[in-house]
C-alpha atoms as a PDB file:
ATOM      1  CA  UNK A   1       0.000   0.000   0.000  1.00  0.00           C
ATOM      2  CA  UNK A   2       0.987   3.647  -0.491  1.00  0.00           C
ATOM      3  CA  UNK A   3       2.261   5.966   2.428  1.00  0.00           C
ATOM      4  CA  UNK A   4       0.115   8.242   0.899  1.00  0.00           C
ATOM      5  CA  UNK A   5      -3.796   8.476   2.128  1.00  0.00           C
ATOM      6  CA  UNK A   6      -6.101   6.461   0.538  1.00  0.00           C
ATOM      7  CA  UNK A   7      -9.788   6.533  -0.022  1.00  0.00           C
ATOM      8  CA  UNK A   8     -12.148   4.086   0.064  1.00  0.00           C
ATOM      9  CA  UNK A   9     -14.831   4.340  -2.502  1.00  0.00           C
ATOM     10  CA  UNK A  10     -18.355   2.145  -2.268  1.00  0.00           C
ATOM     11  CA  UNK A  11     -19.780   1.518  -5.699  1.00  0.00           C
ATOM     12  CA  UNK A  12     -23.360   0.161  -6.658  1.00  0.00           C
ATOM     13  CA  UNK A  13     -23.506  -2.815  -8.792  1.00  0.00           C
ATOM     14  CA  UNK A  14     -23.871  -1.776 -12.637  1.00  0.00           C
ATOM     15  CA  UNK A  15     -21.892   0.375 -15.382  1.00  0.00           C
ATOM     16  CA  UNK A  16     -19.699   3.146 -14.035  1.00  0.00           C
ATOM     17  CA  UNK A  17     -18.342   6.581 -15.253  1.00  0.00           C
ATOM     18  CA  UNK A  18     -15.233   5.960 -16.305  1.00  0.00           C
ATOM     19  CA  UNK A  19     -14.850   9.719 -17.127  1.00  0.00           C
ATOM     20  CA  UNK A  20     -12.571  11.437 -15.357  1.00  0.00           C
ATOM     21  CA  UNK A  21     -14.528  13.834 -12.622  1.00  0.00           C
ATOM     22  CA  UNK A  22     -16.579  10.629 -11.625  1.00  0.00           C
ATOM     23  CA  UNK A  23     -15.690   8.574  -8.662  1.00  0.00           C
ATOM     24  CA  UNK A  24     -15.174   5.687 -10.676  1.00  0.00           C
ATOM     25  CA  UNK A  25     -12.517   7.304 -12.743  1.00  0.00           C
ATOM     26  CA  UNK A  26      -8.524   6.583 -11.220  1.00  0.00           C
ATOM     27  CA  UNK A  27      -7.337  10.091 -13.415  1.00  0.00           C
ATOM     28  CA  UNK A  28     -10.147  11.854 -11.046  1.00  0.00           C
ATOM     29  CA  UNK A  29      -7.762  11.786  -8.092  1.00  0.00           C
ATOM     30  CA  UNK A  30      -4.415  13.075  -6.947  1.00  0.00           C
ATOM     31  CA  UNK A  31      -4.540  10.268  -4.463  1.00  0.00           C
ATOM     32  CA  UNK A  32      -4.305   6.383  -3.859  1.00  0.00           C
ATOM     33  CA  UNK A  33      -8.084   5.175  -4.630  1.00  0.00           C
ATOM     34  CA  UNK A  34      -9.712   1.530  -3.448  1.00  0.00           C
ATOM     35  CA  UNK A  35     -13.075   0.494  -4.621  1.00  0.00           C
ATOM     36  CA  UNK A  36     -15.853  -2.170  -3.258  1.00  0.00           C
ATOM     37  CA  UNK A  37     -19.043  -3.008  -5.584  1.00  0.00           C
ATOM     38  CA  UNK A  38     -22.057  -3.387  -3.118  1.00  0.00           C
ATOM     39  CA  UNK A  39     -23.203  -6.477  -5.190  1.00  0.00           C
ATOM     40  CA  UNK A  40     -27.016  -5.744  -5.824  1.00  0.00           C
ATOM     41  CA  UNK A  41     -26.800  -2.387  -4.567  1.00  0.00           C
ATOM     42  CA  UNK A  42     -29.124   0.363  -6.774  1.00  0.00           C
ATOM     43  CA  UNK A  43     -30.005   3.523  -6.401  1.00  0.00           C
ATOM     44  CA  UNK A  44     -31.865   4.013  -3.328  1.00  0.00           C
ATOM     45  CA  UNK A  45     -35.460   6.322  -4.146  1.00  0.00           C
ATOM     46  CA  UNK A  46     -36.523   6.022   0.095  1.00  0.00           C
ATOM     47  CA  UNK A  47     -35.114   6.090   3.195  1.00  0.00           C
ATOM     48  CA  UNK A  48     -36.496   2.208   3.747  1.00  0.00           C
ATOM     49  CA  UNK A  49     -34.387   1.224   0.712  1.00  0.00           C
ATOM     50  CA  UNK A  50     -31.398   2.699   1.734  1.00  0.00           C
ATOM     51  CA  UNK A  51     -31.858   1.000   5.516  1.00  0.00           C
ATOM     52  CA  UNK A  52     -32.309  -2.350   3.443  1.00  0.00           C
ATOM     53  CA  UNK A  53     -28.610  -1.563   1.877  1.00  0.00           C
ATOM     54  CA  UNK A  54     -27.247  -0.282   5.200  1.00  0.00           C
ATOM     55  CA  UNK A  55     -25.394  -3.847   6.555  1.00  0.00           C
ATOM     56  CA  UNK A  56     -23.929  -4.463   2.782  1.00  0.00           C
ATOM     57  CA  UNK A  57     -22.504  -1.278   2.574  1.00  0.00           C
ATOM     58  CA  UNK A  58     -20.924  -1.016   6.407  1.00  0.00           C
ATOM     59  CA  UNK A  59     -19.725  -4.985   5.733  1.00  0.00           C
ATOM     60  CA  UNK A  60     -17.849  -3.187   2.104  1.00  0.00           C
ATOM     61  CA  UNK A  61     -16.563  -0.099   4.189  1.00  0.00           C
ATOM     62  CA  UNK A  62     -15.023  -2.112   6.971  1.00  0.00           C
ATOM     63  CA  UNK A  63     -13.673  -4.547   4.067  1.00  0.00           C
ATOM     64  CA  UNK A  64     -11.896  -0.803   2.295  1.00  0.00           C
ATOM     65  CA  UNK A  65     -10.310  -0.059   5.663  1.00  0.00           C
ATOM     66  CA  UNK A  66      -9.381  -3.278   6.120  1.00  0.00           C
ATOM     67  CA  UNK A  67      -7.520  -2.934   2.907  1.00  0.00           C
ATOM     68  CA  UNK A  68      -6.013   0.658   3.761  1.00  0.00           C
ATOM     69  CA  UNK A  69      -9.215   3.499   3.045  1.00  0.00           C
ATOM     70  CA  UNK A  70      -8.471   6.383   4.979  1.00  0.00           C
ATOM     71  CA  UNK A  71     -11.544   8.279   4.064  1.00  0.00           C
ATOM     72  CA  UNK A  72     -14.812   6.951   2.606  1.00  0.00           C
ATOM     73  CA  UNK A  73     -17.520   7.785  -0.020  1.00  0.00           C
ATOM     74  CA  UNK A  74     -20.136   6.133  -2.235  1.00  0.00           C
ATOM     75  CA  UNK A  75     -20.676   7.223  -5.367  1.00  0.00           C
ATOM     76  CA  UNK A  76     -24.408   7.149  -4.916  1.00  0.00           C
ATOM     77  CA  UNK A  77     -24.988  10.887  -2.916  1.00  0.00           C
ATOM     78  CA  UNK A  78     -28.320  12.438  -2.649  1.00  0.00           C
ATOM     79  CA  UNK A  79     -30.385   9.600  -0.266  1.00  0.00           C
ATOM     80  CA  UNK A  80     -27.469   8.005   0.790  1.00  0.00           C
ATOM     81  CA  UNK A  81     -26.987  10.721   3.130  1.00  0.00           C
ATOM     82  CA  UNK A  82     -29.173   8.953   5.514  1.00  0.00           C
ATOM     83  CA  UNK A  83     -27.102   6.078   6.359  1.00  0.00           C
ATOM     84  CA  UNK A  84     -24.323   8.783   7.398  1.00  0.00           C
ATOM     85  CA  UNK A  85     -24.482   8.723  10.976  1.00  0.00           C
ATOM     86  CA  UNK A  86     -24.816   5.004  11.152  1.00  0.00           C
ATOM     87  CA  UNK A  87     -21.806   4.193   8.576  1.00  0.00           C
ATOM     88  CA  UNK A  88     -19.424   6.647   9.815  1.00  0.00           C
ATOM     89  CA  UNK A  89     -19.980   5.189  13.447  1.00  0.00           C
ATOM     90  CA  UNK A  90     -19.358   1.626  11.845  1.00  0.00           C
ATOM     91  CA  UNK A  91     -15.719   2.712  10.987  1.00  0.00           C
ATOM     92  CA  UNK A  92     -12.728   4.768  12.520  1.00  0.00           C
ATOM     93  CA  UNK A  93     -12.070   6.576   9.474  1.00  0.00           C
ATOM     94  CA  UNK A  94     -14.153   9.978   8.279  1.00  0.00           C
ATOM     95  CA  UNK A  95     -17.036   8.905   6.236  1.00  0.00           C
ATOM     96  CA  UNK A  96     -18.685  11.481   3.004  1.00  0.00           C
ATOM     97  CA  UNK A  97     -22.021  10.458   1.814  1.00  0.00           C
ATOM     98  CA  UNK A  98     -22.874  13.603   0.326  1.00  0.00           C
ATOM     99  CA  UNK A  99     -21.305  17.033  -0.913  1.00  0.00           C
ATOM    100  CA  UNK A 100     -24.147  18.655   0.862  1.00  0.00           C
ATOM    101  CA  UNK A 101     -22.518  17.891   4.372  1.00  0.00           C
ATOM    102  CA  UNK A 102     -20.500  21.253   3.091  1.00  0.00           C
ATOM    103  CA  UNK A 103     -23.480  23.057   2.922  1.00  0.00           C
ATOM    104  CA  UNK A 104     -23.636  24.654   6.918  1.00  0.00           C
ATOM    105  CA  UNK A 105     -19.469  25.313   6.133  1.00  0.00           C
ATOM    106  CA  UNK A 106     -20.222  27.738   3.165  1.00  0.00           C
ATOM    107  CA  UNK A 107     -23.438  29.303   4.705  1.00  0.00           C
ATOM    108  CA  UNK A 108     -20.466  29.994   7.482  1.00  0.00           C
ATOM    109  CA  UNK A 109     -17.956  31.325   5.011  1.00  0.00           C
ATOM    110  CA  UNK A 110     -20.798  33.442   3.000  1.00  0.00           C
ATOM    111  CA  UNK A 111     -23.515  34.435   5.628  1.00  0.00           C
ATOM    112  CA  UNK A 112     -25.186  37.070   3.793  1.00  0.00           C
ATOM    113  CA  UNK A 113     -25.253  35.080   0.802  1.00  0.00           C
ATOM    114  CA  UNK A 114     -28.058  32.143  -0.974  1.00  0.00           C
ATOM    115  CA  UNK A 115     -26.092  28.580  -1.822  1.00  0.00           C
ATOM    116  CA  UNK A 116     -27.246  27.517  -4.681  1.00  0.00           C
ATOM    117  CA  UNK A 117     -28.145  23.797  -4.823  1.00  0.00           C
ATOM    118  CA  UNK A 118     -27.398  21.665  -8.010  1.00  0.00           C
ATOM    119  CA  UNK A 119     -28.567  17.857  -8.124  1.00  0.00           C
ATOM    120  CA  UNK A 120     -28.995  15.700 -11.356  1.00  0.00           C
ATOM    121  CA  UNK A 121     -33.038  16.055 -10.274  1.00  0.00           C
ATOM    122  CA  UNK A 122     -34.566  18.739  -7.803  1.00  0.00           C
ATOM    123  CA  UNK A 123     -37.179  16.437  -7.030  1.00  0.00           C
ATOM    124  CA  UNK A 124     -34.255  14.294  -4.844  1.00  0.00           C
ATOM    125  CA  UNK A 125     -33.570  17.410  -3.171  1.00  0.00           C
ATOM    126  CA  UNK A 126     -35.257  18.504   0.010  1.00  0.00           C
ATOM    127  CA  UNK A 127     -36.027  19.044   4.068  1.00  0.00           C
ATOM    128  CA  UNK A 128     -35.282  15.970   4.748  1.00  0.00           C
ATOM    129  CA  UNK A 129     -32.155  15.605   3.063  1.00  0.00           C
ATOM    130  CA  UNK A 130     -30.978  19.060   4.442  1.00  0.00           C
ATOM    131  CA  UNK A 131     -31.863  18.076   8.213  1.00  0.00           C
ATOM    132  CA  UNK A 132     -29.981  14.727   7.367  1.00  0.00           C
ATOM    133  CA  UNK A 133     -26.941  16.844   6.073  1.00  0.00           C
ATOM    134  CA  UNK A 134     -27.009  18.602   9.617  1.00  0.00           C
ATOM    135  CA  UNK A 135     -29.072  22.126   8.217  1.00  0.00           C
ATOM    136  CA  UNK A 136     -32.514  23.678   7.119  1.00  0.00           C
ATOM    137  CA  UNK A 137     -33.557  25.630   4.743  1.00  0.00           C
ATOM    138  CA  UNK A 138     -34.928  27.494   7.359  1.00  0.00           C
ATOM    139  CA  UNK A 139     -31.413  27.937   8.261  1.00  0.00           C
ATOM    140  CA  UNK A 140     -29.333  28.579   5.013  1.00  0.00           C
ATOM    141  CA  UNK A 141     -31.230  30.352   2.436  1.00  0.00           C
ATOM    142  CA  UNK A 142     -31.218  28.291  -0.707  1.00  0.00           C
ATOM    143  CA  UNK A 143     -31.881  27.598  -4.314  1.00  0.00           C
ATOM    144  CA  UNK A 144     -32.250  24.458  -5.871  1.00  0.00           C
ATOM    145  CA  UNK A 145     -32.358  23.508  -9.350  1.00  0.00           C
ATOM    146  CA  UNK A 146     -31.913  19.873 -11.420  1.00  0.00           C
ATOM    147  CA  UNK A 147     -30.714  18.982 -14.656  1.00  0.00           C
ATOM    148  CA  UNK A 148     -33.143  16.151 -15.050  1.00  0.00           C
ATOM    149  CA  UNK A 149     -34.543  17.369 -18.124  1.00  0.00           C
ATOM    150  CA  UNK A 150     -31.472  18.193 -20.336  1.00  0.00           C
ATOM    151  CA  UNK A 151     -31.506  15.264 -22.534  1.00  0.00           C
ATOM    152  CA  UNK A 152     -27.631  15.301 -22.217  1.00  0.00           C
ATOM    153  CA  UNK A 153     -27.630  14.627 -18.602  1.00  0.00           C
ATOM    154  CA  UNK A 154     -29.987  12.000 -19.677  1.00  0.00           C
ATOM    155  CA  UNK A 155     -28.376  10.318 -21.739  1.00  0.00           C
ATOM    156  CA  UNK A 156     -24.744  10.749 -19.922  1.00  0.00           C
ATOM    157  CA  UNK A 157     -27.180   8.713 -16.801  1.00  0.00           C
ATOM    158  CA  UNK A 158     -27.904   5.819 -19.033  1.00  0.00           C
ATOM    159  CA  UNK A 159     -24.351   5.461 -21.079  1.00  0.00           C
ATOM    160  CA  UNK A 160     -22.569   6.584 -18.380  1.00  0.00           C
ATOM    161  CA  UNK A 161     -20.180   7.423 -21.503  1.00  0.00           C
ATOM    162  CA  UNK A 162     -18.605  11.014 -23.109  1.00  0.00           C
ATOM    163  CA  UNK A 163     -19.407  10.110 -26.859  1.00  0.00           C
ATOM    164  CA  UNK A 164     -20.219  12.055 -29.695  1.00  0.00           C
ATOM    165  CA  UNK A 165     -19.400  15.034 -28.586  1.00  0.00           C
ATOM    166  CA  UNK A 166     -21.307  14.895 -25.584  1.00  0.00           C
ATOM    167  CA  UNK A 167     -19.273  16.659 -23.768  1.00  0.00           C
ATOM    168  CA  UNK A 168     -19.753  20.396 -24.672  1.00  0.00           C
ATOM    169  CA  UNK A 169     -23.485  19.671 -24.568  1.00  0.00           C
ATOM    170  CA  UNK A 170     -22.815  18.588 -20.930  1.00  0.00           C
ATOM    171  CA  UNK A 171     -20.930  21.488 -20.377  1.00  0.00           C
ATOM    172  CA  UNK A 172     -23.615  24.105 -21.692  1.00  0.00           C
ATOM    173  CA  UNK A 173     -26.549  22.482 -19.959  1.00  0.00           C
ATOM    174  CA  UNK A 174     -24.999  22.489 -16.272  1.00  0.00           C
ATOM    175  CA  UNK A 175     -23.981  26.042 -17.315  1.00  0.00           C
ATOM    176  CA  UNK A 176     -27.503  27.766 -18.448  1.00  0.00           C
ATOM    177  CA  UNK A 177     -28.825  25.709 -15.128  1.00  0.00           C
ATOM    178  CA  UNK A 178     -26.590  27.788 -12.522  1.00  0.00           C
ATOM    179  CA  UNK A 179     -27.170  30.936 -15.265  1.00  0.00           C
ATOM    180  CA  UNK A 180     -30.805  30.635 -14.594  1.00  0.00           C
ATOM    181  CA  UNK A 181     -30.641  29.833 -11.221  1.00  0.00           C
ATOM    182  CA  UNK A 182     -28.858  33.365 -10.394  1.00  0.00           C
ATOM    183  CA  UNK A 183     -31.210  34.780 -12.677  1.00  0.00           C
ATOM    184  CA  UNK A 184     -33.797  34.242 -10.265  1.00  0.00           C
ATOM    185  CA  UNK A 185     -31.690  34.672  -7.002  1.00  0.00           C
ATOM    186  CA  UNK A 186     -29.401  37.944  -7.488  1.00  0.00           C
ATOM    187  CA  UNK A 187     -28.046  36.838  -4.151  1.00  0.00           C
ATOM    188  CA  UNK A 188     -26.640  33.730  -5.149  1.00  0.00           C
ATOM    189  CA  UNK A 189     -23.170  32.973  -3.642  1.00  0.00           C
ATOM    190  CA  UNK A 190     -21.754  29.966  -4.261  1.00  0.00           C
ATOM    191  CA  UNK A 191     -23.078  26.265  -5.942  1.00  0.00           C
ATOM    192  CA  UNK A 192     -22.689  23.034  -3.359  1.00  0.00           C
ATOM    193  CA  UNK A 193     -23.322  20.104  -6.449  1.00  0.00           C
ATOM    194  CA  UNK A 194     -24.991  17.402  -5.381  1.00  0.00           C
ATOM    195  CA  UNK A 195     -24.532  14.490  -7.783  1.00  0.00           C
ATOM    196  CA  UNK A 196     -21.642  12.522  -8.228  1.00  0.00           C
ATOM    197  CA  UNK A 197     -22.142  13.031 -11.767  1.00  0.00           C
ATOM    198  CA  UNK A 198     -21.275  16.551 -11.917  1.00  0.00           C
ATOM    199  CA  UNK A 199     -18.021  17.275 -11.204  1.00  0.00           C
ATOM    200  CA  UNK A 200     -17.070  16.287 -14.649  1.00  0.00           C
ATOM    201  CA  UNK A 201     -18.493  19.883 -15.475  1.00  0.00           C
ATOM    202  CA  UNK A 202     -18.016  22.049 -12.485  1.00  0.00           C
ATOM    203  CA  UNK A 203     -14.751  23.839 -13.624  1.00  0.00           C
ATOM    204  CA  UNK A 204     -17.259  25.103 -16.284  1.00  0.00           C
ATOM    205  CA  UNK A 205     -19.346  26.489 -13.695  1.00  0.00           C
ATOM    206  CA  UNK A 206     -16.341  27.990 -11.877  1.00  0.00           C
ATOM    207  CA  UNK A 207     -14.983  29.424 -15.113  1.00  0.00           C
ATOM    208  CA  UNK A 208     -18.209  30.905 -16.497  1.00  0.00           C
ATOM    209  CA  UNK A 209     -20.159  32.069 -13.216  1.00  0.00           C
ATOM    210  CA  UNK A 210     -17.038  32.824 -11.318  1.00  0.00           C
ATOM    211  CA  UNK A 211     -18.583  31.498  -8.335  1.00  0.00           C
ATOM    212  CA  UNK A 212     -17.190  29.448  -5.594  1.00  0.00           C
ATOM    213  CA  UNK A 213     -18.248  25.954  -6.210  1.00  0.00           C
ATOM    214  CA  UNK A 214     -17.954  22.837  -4.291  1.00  0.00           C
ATOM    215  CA  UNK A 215     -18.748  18.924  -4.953  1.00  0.00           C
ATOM    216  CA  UNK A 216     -18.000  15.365  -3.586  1.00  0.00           C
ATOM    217  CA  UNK A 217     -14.644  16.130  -4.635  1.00  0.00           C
ATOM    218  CA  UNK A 218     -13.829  19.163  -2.799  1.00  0.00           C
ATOM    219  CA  UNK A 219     -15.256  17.029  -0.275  1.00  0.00           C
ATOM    220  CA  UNK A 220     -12.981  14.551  -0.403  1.00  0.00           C
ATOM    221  CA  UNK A 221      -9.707  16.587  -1.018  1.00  0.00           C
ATOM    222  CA  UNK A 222     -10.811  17.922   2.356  1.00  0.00           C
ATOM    223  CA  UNK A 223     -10.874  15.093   4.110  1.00  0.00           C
ATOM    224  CA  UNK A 224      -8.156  13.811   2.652  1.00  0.00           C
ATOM    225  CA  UNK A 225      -5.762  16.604   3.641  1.00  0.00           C
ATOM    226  CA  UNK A 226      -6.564  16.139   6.867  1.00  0.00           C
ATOM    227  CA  UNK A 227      -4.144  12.976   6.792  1.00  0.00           C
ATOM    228  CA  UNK A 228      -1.336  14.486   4.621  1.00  0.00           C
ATOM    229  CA  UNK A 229      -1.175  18.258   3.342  1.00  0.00           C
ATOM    230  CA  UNK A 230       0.526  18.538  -0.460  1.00  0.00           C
ATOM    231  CA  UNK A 231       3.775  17.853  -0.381  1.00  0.00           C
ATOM    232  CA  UNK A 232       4.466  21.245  -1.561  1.00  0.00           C
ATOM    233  CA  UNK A 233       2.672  22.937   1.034  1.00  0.00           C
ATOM    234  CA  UNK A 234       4.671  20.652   3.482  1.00  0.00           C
ATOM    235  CA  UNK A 235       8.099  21.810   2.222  1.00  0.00           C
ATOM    236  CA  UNK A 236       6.919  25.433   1.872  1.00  0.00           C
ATOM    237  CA  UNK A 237       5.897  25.491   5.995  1.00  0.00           C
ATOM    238  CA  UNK A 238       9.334  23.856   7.001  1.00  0.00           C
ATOM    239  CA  UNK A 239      11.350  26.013   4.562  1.00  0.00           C
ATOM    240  CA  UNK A 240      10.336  29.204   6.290  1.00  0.00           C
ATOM    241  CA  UNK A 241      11.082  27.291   9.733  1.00  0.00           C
ATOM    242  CA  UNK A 242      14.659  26.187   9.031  1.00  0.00           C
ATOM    243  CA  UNK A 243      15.084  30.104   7.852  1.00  0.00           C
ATOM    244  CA  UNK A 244      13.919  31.562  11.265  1.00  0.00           C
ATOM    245  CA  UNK A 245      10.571  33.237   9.746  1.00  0.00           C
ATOM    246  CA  UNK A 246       7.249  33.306  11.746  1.00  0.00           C
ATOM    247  CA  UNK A 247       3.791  33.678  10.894  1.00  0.00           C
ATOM    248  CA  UNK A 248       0.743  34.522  12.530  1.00  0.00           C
ATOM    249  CA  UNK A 249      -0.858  31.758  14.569  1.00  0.00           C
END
């Protein structure tokens, strides 16, 4: 195994994104990766399915740690969220079942400002899911909207596959989503993206909105560099050391 972290991913059973941006991509990450297929595991619609899948997936995390995960994820977000508690208690190592845990951390960082919410579908989205993610919306003012109906995220869904030129269509959908969401709320701050499909197109949205935005990845670098900073960084800190330089605390 590496000396570098490593993260543990949980996978359903079926046809993954090998794109890069998606979790089941190796070129997605900076860092050592391990994966577990939940065999039988879908996409849970209700909280009772995603009980039902609860002991397959903490029997696959505790196999990833076994085997070296450092942090862990599925790349199923959205409902999954409600098997947080209970997962990340079945394990000693930090646990991410959904991007929108960062939610109350950028209402912190941008108080007088509306997160916008993207998800694949809007419908997924709400109270719920927000109390499960540790906020309200009475809490954090928010707006929400879905790509459901773009027949490129459609089809991207069902061949989980970049072909004929895709891509750009991809690109321009998620784009005129977050375009029309700050359309109708001037006040819009920064985009938490929900799906795990998403990232693939979320420099886009930074590039073209210039707005802070944050997904399972950013997620995941987080808790990541809470076991080893970038090397870099590292070297940087302990070059001004050895030269007698302080900072602030």
């Amino acid at each position: 195994m590496s000396d570098r972290p490593t993260l543990g991913i949980l996978l359903l059973d079926g046809k993954m994104a090998d794109v890069p941006g998606c979790l089941a991509c190796d070129a997605t990450f900076p860092y050592p990766v391990i994966r577990r297929t939940v065999a039988g595991a879908r996409p849970p619609r209700t909280r009772r399915e995603v009980d039902a899948l609860l002991p397959a997936y903490t029997a696959a995390a505790r196999e990833l740690v076994r085997g070296g995960a450092d942090v862990i994820t599925d790349n199923c977000n959205g409902a999954m969220v409600w098997m947080q508690d209970r997962l990340a208690a079945a394990v000693p190592v930090p646990v991410l079942t959904s991007a929108l845990l960062l939610v109350p951390l950028v209402h912190r960082l941008l108080p007088e400002r509306r997160i916008g919410i993207l998800a694949f579908s809007e419908a997924a989205l709400g109270e719920q899911i927000y109390n499960a993610c540790g906020f309200s919306s009475g809490e954090v003012p928010l707006a929400a909207a879905g790509v459901e109906g773009c027949a490129s995220w459609q089809e991207f869904l069902r061949t989980k596959e970049l072909a004929g030129g895709l891509q750009p269509r991809l690109l321009a959908d998620l784009v005129a989503a977050a375009r029309a969401l700050r359309r109708s709320w001037p006040d819009l701050g920064a985009l938490v993206c929900e799906c795990t499909l998403l990232p693939p197109a979320c420099q886009a949205l930074r590039d073209e909105l210039g707005l802070p935005v944050f997904d399972i990845l950013t997620c995941l670098d987080l808790a990541v560099a809470g076991r080893m900073r970038p090397p870099a960084a590292v070297s940087a800190v302990f070059a001004m050391s050895s030269n007698g330089e302080r900072g602030g605390a």
